[in-house]
C-alpha atoms as a PDB file:
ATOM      1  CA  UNK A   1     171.755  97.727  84.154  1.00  0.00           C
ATOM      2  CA  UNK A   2     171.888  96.971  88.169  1.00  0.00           C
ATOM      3  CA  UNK A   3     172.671 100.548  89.035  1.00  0.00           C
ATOM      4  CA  UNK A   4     169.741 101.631  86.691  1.00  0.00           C
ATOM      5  CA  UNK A   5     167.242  99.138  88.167  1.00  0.00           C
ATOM      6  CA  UNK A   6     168.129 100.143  91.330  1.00  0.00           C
ATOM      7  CA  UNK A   7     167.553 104.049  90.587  1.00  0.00           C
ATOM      8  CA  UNK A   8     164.292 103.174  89.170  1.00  0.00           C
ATOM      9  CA  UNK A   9     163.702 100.998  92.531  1.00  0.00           C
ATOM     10  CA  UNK A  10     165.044 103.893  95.227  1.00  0.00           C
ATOM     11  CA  UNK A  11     162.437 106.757  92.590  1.00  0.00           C
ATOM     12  CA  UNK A  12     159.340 104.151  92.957  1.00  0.00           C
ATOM     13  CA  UNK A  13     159.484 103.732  96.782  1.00  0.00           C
ATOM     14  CA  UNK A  14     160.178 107.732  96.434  1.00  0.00           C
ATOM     15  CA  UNK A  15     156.913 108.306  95.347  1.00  0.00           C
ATOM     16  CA  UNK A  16     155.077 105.667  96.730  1.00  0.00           C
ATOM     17  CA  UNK A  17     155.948 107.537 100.161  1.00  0.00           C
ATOM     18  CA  UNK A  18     155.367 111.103  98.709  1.00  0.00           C
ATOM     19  CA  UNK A  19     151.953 110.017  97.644  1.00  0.00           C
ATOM     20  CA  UNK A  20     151.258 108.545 101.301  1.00  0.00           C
ATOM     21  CA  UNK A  21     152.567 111.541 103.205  1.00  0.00           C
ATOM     22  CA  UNK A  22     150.126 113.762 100.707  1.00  0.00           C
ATOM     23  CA  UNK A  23     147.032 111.178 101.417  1.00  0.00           C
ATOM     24  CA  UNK A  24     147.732 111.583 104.877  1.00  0.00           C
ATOM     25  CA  UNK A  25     147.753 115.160 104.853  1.00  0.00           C
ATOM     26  CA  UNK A  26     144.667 115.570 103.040  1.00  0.00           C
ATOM     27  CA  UNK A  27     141.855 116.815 105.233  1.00  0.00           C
ATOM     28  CA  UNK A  28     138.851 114.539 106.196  1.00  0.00           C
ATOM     29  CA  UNK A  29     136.026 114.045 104.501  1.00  0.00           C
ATOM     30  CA  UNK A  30     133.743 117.115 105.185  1.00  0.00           C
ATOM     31  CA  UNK A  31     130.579 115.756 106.713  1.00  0.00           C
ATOM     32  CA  UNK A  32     126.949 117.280 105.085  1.00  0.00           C
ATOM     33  CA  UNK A  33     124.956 118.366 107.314  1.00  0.00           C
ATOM     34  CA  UNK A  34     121.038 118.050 106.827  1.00  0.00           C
ATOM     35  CA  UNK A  35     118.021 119.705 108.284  1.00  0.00           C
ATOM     36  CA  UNK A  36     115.020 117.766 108.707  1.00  0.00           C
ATOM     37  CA  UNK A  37     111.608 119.411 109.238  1.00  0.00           C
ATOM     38  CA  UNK A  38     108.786 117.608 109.982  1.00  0.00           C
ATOM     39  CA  UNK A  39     104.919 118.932 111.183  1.00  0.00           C
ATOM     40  CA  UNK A  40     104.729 116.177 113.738  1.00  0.00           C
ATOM     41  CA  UNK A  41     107.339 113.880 115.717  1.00  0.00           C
ATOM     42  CA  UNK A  42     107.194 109.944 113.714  1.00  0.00           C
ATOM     43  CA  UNK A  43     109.647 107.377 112.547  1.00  0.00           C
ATOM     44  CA  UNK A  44     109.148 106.330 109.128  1.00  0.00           C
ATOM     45  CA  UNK A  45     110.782 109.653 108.097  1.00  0.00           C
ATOM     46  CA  UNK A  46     113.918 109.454 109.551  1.00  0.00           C
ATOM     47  CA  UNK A  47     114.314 105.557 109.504  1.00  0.00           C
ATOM     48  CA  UNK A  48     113.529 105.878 105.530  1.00  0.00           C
ATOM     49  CA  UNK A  49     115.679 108.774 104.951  1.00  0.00           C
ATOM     50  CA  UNK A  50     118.780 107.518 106.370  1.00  0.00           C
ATOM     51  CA  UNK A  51     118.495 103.753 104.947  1.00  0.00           C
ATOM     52  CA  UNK A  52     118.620 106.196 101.804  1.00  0.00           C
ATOM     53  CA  UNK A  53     121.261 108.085 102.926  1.00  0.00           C
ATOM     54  CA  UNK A  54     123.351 104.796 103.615  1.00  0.00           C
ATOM     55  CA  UNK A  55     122.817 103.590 100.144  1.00  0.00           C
ATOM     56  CA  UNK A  56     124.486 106.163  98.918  1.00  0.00           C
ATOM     57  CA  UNK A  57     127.410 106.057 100.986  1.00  0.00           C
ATOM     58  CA  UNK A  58     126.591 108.694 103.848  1.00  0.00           C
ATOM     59  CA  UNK A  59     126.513 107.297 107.527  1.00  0.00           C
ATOM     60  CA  UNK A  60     125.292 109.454 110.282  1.00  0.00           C
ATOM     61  CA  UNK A  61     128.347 110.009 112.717  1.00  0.00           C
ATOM     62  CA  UNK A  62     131.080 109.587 109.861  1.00  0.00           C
ATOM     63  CA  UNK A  63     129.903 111.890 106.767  1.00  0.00           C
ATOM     64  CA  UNK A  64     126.115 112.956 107.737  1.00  0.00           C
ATOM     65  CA  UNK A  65     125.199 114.951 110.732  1.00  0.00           C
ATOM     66  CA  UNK A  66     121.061 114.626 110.875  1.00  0.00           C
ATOM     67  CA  UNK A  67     119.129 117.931 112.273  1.00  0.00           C
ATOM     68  CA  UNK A  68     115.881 116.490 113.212  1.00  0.00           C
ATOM     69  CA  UNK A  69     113.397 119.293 113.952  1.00  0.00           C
ATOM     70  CA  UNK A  70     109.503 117.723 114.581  1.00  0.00           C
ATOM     71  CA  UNK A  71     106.522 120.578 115.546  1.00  0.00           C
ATOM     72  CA  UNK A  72     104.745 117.669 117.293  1.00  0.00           C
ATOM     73  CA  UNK A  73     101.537 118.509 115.526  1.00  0.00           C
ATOM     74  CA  UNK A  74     101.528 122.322 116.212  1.00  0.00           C
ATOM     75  CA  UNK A  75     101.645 123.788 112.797  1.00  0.00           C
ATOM     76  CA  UNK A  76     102.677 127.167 114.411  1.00  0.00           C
ATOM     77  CA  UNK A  77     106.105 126.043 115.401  1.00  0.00           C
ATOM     78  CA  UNK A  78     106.848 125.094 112.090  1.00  0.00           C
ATOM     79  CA  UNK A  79     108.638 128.818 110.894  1.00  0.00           C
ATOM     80  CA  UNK A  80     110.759 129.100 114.256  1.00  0.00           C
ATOM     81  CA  UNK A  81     112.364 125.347 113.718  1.00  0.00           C
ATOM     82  CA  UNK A  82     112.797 126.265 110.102  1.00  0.00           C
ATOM     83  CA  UNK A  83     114.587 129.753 111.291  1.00  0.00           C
ATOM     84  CA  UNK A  84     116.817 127.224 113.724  1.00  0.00           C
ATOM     85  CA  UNK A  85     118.066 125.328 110.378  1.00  0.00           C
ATOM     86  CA  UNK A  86     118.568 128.117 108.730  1.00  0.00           C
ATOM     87  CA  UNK A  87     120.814 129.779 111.497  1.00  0.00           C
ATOM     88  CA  UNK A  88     122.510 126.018 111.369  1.00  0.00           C
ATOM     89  CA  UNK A  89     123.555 126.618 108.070  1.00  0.00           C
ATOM     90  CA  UNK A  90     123.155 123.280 107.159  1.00  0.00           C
ATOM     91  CA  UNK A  91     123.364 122.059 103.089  1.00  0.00           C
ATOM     92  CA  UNK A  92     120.136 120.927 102.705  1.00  0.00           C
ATOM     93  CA  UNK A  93     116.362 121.097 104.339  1.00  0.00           C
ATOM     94  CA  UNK A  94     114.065 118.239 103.362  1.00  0.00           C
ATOM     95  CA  UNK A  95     110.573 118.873 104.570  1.00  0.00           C
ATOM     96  CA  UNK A  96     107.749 116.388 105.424  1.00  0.00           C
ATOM     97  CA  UNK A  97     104.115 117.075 105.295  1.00  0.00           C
ATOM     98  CA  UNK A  98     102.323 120.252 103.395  1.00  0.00           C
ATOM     99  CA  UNK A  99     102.587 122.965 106.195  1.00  0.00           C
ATOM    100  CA  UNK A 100     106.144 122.707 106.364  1.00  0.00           C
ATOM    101  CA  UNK A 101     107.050 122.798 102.189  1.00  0.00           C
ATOM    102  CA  UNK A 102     104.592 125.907 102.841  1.00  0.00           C
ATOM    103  CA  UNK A 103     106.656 127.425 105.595  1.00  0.00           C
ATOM    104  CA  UNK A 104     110.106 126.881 103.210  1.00  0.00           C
ATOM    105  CA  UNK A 105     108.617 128.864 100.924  1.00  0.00           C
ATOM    106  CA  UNK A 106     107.677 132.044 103.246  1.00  0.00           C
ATOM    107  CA  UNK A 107     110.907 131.377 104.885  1.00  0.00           C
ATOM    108  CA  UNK A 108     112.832 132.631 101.263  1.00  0.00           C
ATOM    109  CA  UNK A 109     115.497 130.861 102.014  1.00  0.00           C
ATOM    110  CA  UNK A 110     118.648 130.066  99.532  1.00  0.00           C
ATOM    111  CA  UNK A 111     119.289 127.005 101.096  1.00  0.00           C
ATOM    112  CA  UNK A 112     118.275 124.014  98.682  1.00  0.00           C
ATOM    113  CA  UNK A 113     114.889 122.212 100.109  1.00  0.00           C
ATOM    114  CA  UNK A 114     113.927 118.934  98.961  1.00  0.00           C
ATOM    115  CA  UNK A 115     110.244 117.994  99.890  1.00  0.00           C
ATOM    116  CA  UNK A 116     109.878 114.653 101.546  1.00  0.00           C
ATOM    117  CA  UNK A 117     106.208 114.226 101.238  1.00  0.00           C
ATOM    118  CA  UNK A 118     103.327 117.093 100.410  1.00  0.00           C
ATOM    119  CA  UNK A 119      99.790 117.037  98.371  1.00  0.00           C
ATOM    120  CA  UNK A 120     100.230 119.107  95.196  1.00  0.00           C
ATOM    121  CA  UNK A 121     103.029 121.389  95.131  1.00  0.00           C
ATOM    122  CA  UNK A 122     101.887 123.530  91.948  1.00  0.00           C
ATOM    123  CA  UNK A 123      98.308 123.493  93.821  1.00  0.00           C
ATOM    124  CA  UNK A 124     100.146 125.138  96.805  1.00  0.00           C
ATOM    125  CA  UNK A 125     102.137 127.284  94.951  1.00  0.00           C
ATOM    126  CA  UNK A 126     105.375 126.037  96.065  1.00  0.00           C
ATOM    127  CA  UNK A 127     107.190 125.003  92.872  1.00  0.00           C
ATOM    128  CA  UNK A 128     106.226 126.423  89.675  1.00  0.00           C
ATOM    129  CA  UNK A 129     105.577 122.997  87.854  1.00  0.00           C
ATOM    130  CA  UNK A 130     106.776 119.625  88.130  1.00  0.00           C
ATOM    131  CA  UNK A 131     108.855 119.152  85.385  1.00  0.00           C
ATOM    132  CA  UNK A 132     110.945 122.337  86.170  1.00  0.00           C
ATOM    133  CA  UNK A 133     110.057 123.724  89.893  1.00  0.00           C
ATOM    134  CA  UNK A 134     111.923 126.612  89.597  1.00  0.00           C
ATOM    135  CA  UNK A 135     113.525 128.027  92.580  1.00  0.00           C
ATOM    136  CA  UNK A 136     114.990 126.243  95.610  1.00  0.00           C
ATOM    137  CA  UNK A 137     112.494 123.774  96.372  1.00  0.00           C
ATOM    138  CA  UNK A 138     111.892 120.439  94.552  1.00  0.00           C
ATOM    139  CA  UNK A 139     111.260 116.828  95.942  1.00  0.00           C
ATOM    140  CA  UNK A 140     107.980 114.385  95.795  1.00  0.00           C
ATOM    141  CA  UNK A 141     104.418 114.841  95.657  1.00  0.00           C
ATOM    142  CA  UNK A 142     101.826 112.927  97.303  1.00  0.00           C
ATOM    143  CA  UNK A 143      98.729 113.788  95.049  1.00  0.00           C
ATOM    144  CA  UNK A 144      95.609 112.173  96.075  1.00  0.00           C
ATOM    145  CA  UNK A 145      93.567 111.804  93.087  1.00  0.00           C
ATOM    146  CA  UNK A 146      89.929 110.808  92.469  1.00  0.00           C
ATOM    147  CA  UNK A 147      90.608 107.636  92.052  1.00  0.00           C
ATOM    148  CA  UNK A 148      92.528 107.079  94.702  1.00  0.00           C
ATOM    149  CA  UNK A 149      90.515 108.248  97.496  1.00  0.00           C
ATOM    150  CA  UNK A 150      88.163 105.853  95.518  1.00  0.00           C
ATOM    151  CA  UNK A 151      90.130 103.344  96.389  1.00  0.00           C
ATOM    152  CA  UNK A 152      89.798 104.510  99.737  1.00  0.00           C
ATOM    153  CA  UNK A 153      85.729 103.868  99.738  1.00  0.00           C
ATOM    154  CA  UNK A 154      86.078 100.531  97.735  1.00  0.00           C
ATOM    155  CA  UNK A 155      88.536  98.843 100.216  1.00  0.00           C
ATOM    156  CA  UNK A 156      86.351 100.083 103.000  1.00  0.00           C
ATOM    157  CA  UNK A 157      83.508  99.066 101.726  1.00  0.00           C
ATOM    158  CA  UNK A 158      85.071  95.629 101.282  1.00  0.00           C
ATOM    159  CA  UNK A 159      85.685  94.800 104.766  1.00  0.00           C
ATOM    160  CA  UNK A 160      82.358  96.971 106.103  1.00  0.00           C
ATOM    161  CA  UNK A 161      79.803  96.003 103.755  1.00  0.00           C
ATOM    162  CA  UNK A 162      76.856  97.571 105.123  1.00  0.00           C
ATOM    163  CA  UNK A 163      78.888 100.774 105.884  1.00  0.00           C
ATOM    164  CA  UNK A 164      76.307 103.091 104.183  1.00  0.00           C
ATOM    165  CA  UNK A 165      76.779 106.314 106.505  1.00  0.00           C
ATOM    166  CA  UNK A 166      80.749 106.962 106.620  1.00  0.00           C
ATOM    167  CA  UNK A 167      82.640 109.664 108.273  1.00  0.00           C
ATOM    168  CA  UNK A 168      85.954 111.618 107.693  1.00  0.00           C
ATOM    169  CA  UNK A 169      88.469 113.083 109.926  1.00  0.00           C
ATOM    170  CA  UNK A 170      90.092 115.989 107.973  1.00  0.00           C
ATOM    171  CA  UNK A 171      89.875 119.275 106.640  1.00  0.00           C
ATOM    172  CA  UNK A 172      88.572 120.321 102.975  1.00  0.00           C
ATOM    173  CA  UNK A 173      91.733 122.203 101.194  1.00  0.00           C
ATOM    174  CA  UNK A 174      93.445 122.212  97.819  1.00  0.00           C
ATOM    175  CA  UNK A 175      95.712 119.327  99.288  1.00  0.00           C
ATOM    176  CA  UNK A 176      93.180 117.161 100.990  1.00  0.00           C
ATOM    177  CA  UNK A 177      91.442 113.848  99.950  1.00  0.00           C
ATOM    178  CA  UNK A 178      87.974 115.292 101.392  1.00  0.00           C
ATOM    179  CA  UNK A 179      86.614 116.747  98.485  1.00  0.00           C
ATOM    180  CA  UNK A 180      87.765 113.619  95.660  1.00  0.00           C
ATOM    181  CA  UNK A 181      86.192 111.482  98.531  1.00  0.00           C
ATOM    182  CA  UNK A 182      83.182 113.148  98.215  1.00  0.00           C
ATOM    183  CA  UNK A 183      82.760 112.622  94.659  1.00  0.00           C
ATOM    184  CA  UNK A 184      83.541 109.382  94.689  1.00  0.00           C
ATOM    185  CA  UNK A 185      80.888 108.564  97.067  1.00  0.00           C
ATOM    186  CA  UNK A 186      78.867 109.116  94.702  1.00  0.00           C
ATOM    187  CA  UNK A 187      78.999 105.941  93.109  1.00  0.00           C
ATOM    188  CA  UNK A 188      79.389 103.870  95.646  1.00  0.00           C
ATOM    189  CA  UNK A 189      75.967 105.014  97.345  1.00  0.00           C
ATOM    190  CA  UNK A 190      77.717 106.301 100.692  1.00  0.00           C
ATOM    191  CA  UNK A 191      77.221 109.472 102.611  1.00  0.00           C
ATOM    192  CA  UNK A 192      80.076 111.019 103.414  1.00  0.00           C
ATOM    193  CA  UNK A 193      79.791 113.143 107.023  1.00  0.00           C
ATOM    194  CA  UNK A 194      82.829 115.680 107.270  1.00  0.00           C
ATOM    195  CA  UNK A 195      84.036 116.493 110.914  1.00  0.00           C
ATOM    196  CA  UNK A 196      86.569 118.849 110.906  1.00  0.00           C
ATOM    197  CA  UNK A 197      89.379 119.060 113.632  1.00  0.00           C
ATOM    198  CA  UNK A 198      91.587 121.795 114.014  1.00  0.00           C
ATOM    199  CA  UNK A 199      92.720 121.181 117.945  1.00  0.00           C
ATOM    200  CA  UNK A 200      93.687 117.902 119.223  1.00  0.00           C
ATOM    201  CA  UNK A 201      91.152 118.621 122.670  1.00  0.00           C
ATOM    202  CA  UNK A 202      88.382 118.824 119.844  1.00  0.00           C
ATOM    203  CA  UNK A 203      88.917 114.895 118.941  1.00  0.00           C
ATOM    204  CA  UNK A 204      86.546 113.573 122.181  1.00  0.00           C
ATOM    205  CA  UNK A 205      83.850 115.488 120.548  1.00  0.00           C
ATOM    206  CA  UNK A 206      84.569 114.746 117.152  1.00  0.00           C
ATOM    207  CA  UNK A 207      83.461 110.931 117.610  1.00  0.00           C
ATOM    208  CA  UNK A 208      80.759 111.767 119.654  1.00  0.00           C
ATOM    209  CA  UNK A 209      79.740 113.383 116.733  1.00  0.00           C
ATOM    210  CA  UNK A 210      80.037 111.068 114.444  1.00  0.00           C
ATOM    211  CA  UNK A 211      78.248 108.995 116.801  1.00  0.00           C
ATOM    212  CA  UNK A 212      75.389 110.767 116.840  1.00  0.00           C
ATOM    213  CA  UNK A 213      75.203 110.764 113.116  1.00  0.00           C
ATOM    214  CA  UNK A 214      75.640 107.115 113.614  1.00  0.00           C
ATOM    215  CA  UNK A 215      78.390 106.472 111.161  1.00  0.00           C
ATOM    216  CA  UNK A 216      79.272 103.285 110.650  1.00  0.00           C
ATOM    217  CA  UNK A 217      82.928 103.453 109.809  1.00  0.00           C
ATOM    218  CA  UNK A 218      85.772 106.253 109.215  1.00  0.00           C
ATOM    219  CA  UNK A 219      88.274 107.313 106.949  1.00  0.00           C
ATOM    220  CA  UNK A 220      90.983 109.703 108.640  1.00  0.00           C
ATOM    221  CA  UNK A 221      92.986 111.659 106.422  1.00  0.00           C
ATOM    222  CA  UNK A 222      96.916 111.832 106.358  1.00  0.00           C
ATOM    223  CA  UNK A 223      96.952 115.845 108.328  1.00  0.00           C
ATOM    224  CA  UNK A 224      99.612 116.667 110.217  1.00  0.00           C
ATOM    225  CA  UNK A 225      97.669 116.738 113.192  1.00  0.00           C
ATOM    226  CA  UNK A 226      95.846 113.583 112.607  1.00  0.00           C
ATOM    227  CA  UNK A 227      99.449 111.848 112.338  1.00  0.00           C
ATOM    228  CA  UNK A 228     100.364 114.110 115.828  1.00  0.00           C
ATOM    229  CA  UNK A 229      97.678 112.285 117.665  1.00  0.00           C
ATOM    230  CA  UNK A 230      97.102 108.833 116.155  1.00  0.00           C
ATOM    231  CA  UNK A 231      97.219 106.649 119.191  1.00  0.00           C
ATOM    232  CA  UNK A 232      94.295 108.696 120.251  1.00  0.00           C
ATOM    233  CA  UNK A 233      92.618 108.494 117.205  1.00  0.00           C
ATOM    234  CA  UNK A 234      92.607 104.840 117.066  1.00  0.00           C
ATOM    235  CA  UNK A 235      92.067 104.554 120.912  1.00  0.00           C
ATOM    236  CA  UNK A 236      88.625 106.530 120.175  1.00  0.00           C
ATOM    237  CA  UNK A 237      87.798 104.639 117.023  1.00  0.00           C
ATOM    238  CA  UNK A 238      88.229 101.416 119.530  1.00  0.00           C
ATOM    239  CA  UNK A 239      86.562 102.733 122.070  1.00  0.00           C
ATOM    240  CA  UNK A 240      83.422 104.100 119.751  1.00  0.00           C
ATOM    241  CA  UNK A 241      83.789 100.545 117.625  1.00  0.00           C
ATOM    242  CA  UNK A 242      84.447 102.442 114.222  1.00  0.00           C
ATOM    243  CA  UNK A 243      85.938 100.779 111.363  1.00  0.00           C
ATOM    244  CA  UNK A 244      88.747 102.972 110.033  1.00  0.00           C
ATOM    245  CA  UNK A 245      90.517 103.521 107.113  1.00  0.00           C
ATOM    246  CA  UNK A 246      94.026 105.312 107.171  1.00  0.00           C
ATOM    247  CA  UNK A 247      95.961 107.067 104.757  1.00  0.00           C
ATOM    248  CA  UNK A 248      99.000 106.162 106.455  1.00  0.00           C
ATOM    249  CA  UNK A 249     100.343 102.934 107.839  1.00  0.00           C
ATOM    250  CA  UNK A 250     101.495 104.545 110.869  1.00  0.00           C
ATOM    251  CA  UNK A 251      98.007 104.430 112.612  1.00  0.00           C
ATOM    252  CA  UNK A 252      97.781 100.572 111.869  1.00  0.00           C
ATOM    253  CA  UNK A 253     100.821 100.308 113.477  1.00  0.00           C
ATOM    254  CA  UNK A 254      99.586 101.887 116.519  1.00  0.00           C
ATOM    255  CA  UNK A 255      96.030  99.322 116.280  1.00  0.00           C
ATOM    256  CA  UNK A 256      94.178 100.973 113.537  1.00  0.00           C
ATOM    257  CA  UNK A 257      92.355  98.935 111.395  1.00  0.00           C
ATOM    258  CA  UNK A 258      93.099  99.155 107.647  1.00  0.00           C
ATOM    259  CA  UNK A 259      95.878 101.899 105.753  1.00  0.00           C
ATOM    260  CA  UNK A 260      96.167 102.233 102.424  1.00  0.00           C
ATOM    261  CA  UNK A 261      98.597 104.601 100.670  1.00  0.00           C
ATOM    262  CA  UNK A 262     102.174 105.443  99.873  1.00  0.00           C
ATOM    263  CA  UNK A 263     104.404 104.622 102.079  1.00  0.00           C
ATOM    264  CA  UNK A 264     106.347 107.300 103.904  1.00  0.00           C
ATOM    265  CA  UNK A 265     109.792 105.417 104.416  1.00  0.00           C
ATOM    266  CA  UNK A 266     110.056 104.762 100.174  1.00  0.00           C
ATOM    267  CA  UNK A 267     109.424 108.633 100.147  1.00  0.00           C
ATOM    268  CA  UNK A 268     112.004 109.576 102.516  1.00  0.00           C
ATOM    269  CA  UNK A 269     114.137 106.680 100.829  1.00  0.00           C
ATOM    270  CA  UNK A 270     113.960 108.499  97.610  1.00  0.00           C
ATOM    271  CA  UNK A 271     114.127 112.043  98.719  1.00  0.00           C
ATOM    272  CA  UNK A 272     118.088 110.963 100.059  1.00  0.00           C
ATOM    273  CA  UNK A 273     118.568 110.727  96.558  1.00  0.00           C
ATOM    274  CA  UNK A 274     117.637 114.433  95.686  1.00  0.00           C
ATOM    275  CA  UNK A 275     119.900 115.402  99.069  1.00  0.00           C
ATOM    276  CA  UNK A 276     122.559 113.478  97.440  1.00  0.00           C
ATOM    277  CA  UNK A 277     122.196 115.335  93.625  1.00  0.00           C
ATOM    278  CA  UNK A 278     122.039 118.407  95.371  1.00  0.00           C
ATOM    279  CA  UNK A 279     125.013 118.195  97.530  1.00  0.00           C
ATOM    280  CA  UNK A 280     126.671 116.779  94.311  1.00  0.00           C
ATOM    281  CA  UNK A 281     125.630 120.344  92.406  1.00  0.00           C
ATOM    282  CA  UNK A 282     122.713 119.803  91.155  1.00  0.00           C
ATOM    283  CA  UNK A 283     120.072 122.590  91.178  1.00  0.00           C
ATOM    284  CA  UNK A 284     116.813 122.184  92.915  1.00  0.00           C
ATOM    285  CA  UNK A 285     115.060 124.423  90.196  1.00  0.00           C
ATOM    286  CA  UNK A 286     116.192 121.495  87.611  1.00  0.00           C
ATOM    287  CA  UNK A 287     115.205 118.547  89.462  1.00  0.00           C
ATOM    288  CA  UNK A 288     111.589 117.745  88.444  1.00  0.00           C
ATOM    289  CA  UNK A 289     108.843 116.659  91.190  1.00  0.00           C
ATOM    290  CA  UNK A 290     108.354 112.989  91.239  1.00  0.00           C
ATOM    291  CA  UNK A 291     105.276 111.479  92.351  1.00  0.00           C
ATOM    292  CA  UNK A 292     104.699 108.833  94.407  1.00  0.00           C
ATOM    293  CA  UNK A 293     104.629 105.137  92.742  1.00  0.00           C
ATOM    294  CA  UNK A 294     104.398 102.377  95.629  1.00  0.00           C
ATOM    295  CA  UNK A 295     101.357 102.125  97.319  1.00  0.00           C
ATOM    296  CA  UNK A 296     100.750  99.829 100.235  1.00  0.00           C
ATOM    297  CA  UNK A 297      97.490  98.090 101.972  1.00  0.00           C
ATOM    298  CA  UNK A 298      98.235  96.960 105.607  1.00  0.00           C
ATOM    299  CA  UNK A 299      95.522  95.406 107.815  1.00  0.00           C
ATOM    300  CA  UNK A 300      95.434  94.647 111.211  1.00  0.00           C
ATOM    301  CA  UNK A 301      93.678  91.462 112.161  1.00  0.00           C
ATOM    302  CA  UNK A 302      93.550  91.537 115.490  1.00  0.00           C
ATOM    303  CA  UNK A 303      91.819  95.213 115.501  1.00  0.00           C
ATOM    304  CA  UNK A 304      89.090  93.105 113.464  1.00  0.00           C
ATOM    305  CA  UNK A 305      88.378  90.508 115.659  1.00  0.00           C
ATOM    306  CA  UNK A 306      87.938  93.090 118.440  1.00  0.00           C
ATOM    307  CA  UNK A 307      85.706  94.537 116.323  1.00  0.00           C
ATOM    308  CA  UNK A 308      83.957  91.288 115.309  1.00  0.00           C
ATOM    309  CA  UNK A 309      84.376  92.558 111.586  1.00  0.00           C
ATOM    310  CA  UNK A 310      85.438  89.220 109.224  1.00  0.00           C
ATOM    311  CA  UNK A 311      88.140  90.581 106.826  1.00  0.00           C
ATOM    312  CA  UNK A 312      86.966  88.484 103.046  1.00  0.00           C
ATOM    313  CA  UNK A 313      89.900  86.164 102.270  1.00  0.00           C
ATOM    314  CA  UNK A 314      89.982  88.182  98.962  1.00  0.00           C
ATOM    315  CA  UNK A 315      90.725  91.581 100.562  1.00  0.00           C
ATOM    316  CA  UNK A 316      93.356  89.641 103.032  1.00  0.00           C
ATOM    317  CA  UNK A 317      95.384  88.286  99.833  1.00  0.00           C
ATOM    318  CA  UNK A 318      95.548  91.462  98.370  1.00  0.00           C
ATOM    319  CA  UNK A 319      97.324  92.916 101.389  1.00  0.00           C
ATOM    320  CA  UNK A 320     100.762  94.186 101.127  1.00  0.00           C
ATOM    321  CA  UNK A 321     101.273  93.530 105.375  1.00  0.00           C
ATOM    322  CA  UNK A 322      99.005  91.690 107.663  1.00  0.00           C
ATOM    323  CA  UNK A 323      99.389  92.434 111.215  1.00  0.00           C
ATOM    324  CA  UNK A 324      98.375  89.722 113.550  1.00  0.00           C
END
């Protein structure tokens, strides 16, 4: 009985140090490598992607390795990054922004790309539905509906009451709020003035234009230039004592008045967890589009008491973040 015990003993510790030695000599944990693209240099990507990232077990210096790649509002740089992630080889390219789910597509690459934030993917002819995007490319959708650049007007109109005469940075497209704005308008009795900017040395005359049309407040669309050049944006809107409305928190951050939308960090947040299916084996083509759900209003008090504008307690309460 001993001698057996003591066999079975002498075979446990056996393999207890067989299974070591093998643990040991298995190689480490192979680290994914990820390509971020993004139309113009900003935080809220990166901080919300990662935070993803980490809640599903990848840390950046351990099992991630982060490519950042940001066009700093030039839209023309956009296919030579791309080209630089490609010749990276890395696993996966997420994408931020419209122009740059636009330039994975021309780039025809096999490499799985998960959109971080776009307008309408089917509108731009980058996935073939929602449901089932077909291809390489899948991700979330940033849709700005009717109503919701309604919402734009309402809450505007809210904390400008007499704003009658209104003005919009941005560019008409398939993917822009412009043209829902100017329906809604409609029935909220405002004029609408479009001034389009395509070059960021164009933005000195774009308020002076707006000035002479004597707007009396401004909505600036989310644009990848817009977001380039935002502390110049709201530095003008200061300086030509505009109201503004934002379709990302980003510019209230940087003094703007008022944002409402959805907010980029949840979207980067969520697009870790399409990285994480993918580099798990899931197919891109499979993984339907999901649209954004959490919206946010921010307001910046202390932009409105420069501008002697009175935010309604009403419009304060329903505030997601107050800066003061």
């Amino acid at each position: 009985m001993t001698t057996s015990r003591g066999v079975f003993v002498f075979s446990l510790v056996l393999a207890l140090l067989a299974g070591s030695r093998s643990s040991e000599a298995q190689p480490p944990e192979r680290s994914a490598r990820i390509g971020l693209l993004a139309p113009a240099s900003r935080s809220e990507d990166v901080e919300g992607f990662l935070a993803g990232m980490r809640d599903l077990g990848y840390i950046e210096g351990r099992n991630l390795v982060l490519e950042y790649r940001a066009a700093g509002g030039k839209i023309e740089r956009l296919d030579d990054l791309l080209a630089e992630l490609i010749r990276l080889k890395v696993d996966v390219i997420v994408t931020g922004g419209t122009p740059a789910a636009l330039a994975a597509k021309r780039a025809r690459t096999t490499i799985p790309v998960v959109i971080g934030a776009m307008g309408d993917p089917v509108e731009s002819g980058v996935v073939a539905s929602l449901a089932r995007p077909g291809g390489n490319i899948t991700g979330l959708s940033l849709v700005i509906s009717e109503g919701f650049a309604g919402k734009y007007l309402e809450l505007l109109r809210e904390a400008v009451p007499k704003a009658s005469r209104v003005a919009i940075l941005g560019r008409p497209s398939a993917n822009s709020p412009v043209q829902a704005m100017e329906r809604a308008a409609r029935s909220f009795d405002i004029r609408l003035q479009l001034v389009e900017v395509d070059q960021p040395d164009r933005l000195e005359g774009a308020f002076a234009a707006m000035a002479a049309q004597q707007a009396a407040a401004l909505i600036v669309t989310p644009s990848p230039l817009n977001l380039a050049h935002r502390d110049r944006i709201v530095s003008l809107a200061a300086k030509h004592r505009l109201p503004a409305m934002y379709g990302l928190t980003a510019f209230v951050e940087a003094g703007g008045l008022m944002a409402y939308g959805a907010s980029l960090r949840e979207l980067y947040r969520r697009a870790a967890t399409y990285v994480d299916k993918i580099l798990k084996g899931a197919k891109p083509a499979e993984l339907p589009v999901e649209q954004a759900t959490k919206f946010e209003l921010v307001i910046n008090l202390n932009t409105a008491r420069a501008l002697g504008l009175a935010i309604p307690p009403a419009l304060r309460l329903r505030a997601d973040r107050v800066i003061e």
